[in-house]
N, C-alpha and C. Protein backbone atom coordinates (compact mmCIF):
# COMPACT_ATOMS: atom_id res chain seq x y z
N UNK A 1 21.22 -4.52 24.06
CA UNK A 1 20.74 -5.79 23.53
C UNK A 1 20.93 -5.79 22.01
N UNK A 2 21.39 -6.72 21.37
CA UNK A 2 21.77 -7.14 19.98
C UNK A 2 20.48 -7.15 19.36
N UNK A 3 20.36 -6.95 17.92
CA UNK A 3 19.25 -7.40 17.31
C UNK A 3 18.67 -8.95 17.62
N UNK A 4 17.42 -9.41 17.56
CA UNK A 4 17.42 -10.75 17.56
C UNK A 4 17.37 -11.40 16.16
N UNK A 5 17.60 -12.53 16.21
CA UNK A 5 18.21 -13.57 15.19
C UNK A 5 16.64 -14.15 14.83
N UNK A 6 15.97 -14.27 14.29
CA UNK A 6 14.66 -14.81 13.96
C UNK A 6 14.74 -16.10 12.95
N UNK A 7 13.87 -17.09 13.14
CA UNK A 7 13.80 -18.34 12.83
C UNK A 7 12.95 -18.34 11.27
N UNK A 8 13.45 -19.09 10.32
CA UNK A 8 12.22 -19.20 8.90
C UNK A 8 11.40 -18.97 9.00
N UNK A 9 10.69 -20.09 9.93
CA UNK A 9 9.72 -20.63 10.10
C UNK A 9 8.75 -19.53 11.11
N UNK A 10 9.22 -18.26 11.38
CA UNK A 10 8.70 -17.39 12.42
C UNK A 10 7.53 -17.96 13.24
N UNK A 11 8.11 -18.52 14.89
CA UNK A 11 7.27 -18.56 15.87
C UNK A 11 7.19 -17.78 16.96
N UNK A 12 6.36 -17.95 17.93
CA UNK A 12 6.14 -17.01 19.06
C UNK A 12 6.98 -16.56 19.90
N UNK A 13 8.26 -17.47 19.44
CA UNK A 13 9.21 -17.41 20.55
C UNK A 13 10.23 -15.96 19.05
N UNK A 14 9.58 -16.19 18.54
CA UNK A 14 9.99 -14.74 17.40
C UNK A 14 9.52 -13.49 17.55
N UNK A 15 8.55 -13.59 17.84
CA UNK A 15 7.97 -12.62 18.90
C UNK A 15 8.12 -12.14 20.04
N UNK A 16 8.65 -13.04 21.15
CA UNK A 16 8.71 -12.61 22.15
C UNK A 16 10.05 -12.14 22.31
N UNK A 17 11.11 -12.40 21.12
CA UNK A 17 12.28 -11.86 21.37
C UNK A 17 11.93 -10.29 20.47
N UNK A 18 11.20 -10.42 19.90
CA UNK A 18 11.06 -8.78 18.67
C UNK A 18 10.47 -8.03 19.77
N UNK A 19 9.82 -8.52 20.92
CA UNK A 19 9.01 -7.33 21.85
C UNK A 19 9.55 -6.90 22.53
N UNK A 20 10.60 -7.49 23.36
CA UNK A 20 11.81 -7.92 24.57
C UNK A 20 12.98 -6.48 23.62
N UNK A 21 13.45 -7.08 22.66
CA UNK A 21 14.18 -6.05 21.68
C UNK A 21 13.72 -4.80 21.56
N UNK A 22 12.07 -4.39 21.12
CA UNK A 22 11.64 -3.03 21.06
C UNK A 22 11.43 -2.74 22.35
N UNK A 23 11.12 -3.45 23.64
CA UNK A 23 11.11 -2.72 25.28
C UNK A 23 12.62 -2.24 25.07
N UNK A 24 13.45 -2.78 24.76
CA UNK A 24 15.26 -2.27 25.34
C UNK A 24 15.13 -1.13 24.44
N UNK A 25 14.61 -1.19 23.01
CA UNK A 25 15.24 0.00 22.70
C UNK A 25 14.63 1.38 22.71
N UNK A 26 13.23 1.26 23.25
CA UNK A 26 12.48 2.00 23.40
C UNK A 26 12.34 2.52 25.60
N UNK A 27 12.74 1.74 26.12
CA UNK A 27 12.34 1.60 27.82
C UNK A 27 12.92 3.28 28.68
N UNK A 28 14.28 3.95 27.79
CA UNK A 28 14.55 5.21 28.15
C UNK A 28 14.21 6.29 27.63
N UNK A 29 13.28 5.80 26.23
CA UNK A 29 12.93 7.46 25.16
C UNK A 29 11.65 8.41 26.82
N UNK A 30 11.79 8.97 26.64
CA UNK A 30 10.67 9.84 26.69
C UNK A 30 9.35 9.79 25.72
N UNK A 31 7.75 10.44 26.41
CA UNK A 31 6.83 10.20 25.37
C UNK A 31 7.01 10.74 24.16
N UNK A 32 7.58 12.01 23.73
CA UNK A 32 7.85 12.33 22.65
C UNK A 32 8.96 11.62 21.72
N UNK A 33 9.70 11.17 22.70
CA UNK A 33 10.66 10.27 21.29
C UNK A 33 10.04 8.82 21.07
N UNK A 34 9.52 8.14 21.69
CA UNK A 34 9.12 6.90 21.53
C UNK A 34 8.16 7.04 20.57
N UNK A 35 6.72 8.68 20.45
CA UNK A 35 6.45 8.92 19.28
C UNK A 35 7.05 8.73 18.01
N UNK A 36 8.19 9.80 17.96
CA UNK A 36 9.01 9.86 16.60
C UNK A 36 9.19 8.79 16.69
N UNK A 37 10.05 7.67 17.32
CA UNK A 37 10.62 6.40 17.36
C UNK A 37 9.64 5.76 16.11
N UNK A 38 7.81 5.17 16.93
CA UNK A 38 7.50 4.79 16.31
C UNK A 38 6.73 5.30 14.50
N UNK A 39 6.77 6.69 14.64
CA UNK A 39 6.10 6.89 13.53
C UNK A 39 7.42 7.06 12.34
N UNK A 40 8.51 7.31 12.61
CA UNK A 40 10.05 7.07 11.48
C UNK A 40 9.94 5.97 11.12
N UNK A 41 9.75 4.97 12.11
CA UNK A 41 9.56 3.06 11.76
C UNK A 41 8.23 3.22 10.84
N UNK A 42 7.44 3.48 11.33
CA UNK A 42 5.85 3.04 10.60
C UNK A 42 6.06 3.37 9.41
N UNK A 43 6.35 4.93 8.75
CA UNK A 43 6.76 5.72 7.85
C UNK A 43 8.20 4.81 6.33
N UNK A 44 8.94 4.70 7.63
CA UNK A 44 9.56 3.34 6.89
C UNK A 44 9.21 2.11 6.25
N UNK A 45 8.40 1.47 6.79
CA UNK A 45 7.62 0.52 6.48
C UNK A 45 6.50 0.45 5.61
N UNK A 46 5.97 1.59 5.68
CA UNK A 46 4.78 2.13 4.75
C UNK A 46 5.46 2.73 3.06
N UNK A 47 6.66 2.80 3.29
CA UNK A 47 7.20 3.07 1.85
C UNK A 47 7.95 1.93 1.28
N UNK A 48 8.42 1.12 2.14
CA UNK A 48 8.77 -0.25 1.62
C UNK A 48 7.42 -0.95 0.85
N UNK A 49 6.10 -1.12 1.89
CA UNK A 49 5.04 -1.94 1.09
C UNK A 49 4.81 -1.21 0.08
N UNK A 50 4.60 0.16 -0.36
CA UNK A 50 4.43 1.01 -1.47
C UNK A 50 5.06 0.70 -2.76
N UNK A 51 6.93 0.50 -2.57
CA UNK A 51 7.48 0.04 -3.40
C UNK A 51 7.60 -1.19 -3.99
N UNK A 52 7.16 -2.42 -2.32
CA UNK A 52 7.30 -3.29 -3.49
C UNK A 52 5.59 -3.69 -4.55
N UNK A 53 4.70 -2.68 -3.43
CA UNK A 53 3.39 -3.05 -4.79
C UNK A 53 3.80 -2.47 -5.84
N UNK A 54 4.64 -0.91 -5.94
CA UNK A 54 5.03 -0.65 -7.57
C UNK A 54 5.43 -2.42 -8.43
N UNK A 55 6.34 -3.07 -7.76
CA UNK A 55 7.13 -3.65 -8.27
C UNK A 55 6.23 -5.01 -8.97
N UNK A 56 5.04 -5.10 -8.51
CA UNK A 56 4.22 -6.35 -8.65
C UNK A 56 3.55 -5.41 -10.57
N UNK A 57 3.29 -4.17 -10.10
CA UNK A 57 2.40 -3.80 -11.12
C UNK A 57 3.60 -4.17 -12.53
């Protein structure tokens, strides 16, 4: 499954394709990789908001 294409205006139907997307790419890990899976993402994400609060200060 392709990434999904998400709308400006983000609605539910933005959602239900972002959940649909993480079941496909997550539906064959095993419990231990779907771990790593999600904590590399979280980890990712948690240093993006970090940088851009540097960027506000």
């Amino acid at each position: 499954m392709s990434r999904p294409i998400l709308s400006p205006n983000f609605t539910i139907e933005d959602i239900h394709k972002l959940r649909e997307y993480n079941y496909y790419q997550t539906k064959d890990m095993s419990r231990q990789e779907r771990m790593d899976y999600y904590n590399t993402r979280g980890m990712e994400v948690h240093k993006e908001i970090q940088a851009r609060k540097l960027q506000k200060i």
